[in-house]
C-alpha atoms as a PDB file:
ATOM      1  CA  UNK A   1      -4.422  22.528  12.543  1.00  0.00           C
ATOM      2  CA  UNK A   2      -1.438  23.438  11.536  1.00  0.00           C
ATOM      3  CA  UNK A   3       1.087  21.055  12.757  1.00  0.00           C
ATOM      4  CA  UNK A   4       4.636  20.140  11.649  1.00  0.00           C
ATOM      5  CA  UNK A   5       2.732  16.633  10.932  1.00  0.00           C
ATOM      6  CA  UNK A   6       0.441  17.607   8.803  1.00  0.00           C
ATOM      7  CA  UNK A   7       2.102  20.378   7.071  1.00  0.00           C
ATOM      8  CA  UNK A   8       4.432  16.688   6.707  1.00  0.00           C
ATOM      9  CA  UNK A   9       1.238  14.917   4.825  1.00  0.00           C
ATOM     10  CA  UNK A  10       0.498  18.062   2.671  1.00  0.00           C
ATOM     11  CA  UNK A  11       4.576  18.600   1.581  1.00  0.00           C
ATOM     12  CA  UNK A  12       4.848  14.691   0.876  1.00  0.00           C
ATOM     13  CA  UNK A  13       1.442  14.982  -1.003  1.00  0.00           C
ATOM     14  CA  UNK A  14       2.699  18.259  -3.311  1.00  0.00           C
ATOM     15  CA  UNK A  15       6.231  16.132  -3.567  1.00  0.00           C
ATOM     16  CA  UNK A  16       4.575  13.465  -4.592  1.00  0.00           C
ATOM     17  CA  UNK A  17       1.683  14.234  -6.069  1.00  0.00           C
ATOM     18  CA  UNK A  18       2.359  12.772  -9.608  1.00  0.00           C
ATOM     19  CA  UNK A  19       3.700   9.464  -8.517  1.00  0.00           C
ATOM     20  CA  UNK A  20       0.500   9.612  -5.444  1.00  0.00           C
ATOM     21  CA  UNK A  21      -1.964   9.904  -9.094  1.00  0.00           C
ATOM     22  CA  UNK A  22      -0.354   7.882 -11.260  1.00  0.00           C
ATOM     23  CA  UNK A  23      -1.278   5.023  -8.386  1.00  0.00           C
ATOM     24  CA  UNK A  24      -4.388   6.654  -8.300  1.00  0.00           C
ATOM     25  CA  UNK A  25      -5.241   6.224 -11.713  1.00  0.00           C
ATOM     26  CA  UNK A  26      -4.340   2.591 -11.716  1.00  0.00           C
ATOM     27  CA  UNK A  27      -6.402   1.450  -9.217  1.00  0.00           C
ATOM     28  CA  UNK A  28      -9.589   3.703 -10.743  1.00  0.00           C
ATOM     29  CA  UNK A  29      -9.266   2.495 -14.292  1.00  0.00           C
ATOM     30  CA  UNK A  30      -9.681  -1.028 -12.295  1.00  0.00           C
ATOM     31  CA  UNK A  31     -12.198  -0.756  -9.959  1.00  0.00           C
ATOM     32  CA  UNK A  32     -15.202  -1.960 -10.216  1.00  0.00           C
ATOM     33  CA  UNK A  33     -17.033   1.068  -8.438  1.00  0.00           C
ATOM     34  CA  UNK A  34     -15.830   3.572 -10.947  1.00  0.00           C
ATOM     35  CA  UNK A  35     -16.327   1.720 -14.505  1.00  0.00           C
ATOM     36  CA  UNK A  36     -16.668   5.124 -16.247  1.00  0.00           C
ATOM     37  CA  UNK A  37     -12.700   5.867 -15.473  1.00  0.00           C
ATOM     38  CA  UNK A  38     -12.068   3.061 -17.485  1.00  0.00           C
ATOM     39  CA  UNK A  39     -12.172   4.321 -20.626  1.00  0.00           C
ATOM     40  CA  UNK A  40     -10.824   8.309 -19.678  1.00  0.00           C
ATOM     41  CA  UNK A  41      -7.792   8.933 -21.460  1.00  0.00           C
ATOM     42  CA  UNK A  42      -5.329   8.420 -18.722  1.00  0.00           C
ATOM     43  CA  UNK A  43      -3.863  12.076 -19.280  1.00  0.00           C
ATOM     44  CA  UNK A  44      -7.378  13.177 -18.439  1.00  0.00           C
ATOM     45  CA  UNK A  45      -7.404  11.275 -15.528  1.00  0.00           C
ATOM     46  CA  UNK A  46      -4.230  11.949 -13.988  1.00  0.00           C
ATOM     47  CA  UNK A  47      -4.826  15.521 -14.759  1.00  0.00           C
ATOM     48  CA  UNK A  48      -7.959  15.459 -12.314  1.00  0.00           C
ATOM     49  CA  UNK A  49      -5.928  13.889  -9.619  1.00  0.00           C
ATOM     50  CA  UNK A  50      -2.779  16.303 -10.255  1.00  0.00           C
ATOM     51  CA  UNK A  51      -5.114  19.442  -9.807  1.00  0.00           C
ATOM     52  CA  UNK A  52      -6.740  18.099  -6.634  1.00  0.00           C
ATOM     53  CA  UNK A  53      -3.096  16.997  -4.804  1.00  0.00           C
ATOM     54  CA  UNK A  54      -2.035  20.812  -5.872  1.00  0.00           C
ATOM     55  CA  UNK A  55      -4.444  22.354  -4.115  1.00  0.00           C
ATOM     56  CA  UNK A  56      -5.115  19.811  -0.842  1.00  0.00           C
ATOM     57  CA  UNK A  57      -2.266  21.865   0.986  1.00  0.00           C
ATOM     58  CA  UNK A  58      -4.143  25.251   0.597  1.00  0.00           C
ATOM     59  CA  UNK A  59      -7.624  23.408   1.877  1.00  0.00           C
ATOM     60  CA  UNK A  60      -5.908  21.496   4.090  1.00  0.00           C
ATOM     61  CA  UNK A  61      -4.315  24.296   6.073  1.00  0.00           C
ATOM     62  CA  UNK A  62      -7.380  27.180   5.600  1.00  0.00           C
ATOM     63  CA  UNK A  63      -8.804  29.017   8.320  1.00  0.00           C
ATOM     64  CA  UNK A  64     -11.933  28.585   6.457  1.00  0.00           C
ATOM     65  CA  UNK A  65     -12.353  25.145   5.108  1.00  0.00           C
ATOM     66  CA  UNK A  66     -15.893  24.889   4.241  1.00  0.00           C
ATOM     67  CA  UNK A  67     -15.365  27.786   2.325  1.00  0.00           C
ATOM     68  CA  UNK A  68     -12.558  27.067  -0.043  1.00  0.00           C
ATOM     69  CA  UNK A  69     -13.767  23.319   0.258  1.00  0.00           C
ATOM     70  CA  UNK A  70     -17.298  24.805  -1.484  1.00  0.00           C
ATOM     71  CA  UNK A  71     -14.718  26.731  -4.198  1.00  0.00           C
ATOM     72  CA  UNK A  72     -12.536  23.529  -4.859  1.00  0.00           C
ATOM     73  CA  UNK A  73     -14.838  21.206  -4.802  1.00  0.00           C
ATOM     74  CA  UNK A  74     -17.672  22.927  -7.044  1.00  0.00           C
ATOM     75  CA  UNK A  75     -15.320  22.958  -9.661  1.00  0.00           C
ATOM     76  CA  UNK A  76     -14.001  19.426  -9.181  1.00  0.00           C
ATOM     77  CA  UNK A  77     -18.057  18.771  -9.425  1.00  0.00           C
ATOM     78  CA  UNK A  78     -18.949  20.830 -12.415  1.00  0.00           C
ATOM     79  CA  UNK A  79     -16.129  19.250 -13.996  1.00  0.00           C
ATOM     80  CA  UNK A  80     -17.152  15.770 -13.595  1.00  0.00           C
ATOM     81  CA  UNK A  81     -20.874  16.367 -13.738  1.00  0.00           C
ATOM     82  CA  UNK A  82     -19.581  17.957 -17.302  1.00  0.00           C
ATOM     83  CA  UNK A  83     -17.864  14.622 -18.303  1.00  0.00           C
ATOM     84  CA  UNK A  84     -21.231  12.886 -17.379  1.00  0.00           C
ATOM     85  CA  UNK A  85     -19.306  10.956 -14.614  1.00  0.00           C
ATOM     86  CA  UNK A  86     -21.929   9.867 -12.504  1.00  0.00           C
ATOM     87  CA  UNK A  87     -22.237  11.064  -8.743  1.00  0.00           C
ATOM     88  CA  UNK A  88     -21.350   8.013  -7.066  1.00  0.00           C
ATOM     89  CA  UNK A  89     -18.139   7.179  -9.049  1.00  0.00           C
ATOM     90  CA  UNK A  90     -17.394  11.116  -8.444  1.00  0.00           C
ATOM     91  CA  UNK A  91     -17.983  10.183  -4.956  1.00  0.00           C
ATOM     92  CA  UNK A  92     -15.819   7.342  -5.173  1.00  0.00           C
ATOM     93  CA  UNK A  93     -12.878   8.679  -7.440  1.00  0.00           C
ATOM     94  CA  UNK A  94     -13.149  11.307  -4.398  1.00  0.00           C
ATOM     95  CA  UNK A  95     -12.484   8.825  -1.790  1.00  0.00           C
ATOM     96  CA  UNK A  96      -9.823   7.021  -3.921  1.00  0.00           C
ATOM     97  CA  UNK A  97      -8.260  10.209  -3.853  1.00  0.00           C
ATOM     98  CA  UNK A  98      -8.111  10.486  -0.069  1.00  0.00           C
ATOM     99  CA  UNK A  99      -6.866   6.861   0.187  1.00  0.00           C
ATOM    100  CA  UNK A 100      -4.031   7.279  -1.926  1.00  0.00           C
ATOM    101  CA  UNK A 101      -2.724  10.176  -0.343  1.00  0.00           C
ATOM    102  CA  UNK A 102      -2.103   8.637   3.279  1.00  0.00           C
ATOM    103  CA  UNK A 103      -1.238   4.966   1.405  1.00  0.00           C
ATOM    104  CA  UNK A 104       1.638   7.057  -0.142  1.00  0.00           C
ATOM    105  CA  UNK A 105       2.408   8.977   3.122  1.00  0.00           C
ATOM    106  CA  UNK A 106       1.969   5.538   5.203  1.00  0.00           C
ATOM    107  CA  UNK A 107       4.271   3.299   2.618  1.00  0.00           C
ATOM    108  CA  UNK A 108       7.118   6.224   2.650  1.00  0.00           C
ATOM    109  CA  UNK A 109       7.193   5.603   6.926  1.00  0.00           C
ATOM    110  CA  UNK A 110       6.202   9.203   7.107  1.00  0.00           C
ATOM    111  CA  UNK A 111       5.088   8.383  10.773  1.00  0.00           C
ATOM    112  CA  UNK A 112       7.494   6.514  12.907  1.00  0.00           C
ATOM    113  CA  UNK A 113       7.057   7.335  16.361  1.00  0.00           C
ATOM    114  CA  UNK A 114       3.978   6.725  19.119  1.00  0.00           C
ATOM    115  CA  UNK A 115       3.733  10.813  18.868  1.00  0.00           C
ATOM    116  CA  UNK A 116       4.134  11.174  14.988  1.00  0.00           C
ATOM    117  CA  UNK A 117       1.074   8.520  15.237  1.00  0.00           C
ATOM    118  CA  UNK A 118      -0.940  10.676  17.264  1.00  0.00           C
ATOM    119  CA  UNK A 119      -0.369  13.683  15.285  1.00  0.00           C
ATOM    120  CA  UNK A 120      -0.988  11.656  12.461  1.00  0.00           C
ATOM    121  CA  UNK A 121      -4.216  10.736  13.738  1.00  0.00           C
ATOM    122  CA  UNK A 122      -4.520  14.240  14.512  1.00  0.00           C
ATOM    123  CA  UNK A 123      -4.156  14.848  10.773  1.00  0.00           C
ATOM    124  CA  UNK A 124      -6.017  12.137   9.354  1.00  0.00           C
ATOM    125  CA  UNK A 125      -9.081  13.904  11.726  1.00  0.00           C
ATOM    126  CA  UNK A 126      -8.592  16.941   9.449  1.00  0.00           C
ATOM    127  CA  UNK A 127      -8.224  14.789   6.337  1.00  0.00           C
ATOM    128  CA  UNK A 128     -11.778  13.052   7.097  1.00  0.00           C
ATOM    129  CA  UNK A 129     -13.443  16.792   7.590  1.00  0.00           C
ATOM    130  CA  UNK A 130     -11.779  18.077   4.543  1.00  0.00           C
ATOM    131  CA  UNK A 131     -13.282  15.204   2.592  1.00  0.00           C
ATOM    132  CA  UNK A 132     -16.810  15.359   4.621  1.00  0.00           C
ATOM    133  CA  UNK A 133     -16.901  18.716   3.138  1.00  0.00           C
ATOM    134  CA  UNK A 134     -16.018  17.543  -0.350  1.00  0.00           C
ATOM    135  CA  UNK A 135     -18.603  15.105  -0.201  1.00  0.00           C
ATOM    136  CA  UNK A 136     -21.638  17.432   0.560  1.00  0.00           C
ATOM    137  CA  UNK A 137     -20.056  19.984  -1.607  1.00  0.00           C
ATOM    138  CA  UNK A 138     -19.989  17.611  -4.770  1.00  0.00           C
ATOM    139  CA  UNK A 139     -23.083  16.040  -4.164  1.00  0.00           C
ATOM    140  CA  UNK A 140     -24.906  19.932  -3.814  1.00  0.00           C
ATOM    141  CA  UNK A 141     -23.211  20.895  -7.048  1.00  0.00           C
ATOM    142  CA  UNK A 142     -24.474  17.909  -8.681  1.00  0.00           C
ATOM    143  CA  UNK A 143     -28.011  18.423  -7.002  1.00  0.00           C
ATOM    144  CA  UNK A 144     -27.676  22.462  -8.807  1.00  0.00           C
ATOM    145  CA  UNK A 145     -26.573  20.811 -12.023  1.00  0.00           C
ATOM    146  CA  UNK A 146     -28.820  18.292 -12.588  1.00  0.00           C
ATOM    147  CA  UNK A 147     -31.850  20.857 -11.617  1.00  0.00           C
ATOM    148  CA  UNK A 148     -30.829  23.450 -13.768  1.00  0.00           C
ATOM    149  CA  UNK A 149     -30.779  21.046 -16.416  1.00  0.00           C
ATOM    150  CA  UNK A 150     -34.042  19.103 -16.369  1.00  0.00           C
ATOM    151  CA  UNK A 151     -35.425  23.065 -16.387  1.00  0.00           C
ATOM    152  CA  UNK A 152     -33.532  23.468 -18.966  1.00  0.00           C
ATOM    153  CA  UNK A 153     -35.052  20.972 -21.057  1.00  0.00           C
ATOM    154  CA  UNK A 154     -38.349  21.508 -19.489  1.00  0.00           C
ATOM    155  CA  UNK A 155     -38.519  24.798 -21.425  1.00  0.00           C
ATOM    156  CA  UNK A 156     -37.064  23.296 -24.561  1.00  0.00           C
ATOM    157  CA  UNK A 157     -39.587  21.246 -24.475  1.00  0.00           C
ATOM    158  CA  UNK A 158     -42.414  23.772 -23.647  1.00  0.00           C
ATOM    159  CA  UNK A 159     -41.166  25.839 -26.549  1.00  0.00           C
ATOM    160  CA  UNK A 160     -41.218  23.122 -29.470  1.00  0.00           C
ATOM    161  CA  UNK A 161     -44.622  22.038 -28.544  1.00  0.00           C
ATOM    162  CA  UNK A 162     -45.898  25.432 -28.193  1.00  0.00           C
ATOM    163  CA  UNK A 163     -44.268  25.586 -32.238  1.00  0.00           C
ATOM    164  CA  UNK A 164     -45.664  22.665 -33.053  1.00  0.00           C
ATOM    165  CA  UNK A 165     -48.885  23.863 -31.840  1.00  0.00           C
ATOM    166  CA  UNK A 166     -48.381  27.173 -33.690  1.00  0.00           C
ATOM    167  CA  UNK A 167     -47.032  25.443 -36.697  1.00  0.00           C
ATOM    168  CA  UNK A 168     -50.516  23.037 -36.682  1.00  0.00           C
ATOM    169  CA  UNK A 169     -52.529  26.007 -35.970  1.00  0.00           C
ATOM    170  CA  UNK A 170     -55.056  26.308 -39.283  1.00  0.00           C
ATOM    171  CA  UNK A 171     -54.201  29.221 -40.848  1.00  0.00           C
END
């Protein structure tokens, strides 16, 4: 979709986008559903927000949206799986993200007329697909993570008690 309306949400969005995660960021470090934002260093913070709104418009407007979706939003994962952010409050600061950018588009009267409604609605479709993707993205990056991991340790483990087996071994 590539409409003057939602090329409209994207621009605002890009415009926008430090004021859109500065609001962001003030309702997270808040919210009850993401207590681990509370103590990120709001820099950090806003810095995850500001490199999400930068590249929405690029995701937003892609021919192939699972794919870049998968690119974005692996990082975005690794990132936060890296910070030890758990998945739901990923999941959550996610969402938050999505909220904030139409609450910023909505409050600015971006969409006046009965049309600029539907083609808003139009937009917000594409928003909600974009984010579906996100969503299973994250969550599969987190699922690679977290596997890779636990091996991880696994064989750690495996190799100190196969030391301290060596190590006891009578000699």
């Amino acid at each position: 979709m590539r409409s003057s309306y939602a090329t409209k949400l994207i621009e605002i969005t890009e415009k926008h986008a430090e004021a859109i995660a500065r609001q962001w960021y003030n309702n997270i470090k808040m919210n009850p559903k993401t207590p681990y934002y509370h103590t990120m260093p709001e820099g950090k913070a806003i810095q995850q927000a500001l490199n999400f709104y930068s590249r929405v418009g690029k995701l937003f407007l892609s021919d192939n949206p699972f794919e870049d979706a998968h690119v974005l939003f692996a990082q975005f994962a690794e990132d936060s799986y890296k910070a030890r952010i758990p998945l739901p409050q990923t999941i959550y600061a996610l969402t938050l993200l999505r909220r904030h950018m139409w609450l910023y588009a909505e409050f600015q009267a971006t969409f006046m007329t009965a049309v600029e409604h539907h083609h808003a609605a139009e937009s917000l479709n594409r928003t909600i697909l974009m984010f579906d993707y996100a969503t299973y993205v994250i969550a599969l990056k987190y699922d690679e993570l977290l596997r890779r991991e636990v091996e991880e340790k696994f064989k750690a483990s495996k190799i100190k008690g196969a030391i301290s087996l060596w190590e006891n071994t009578p000699k």
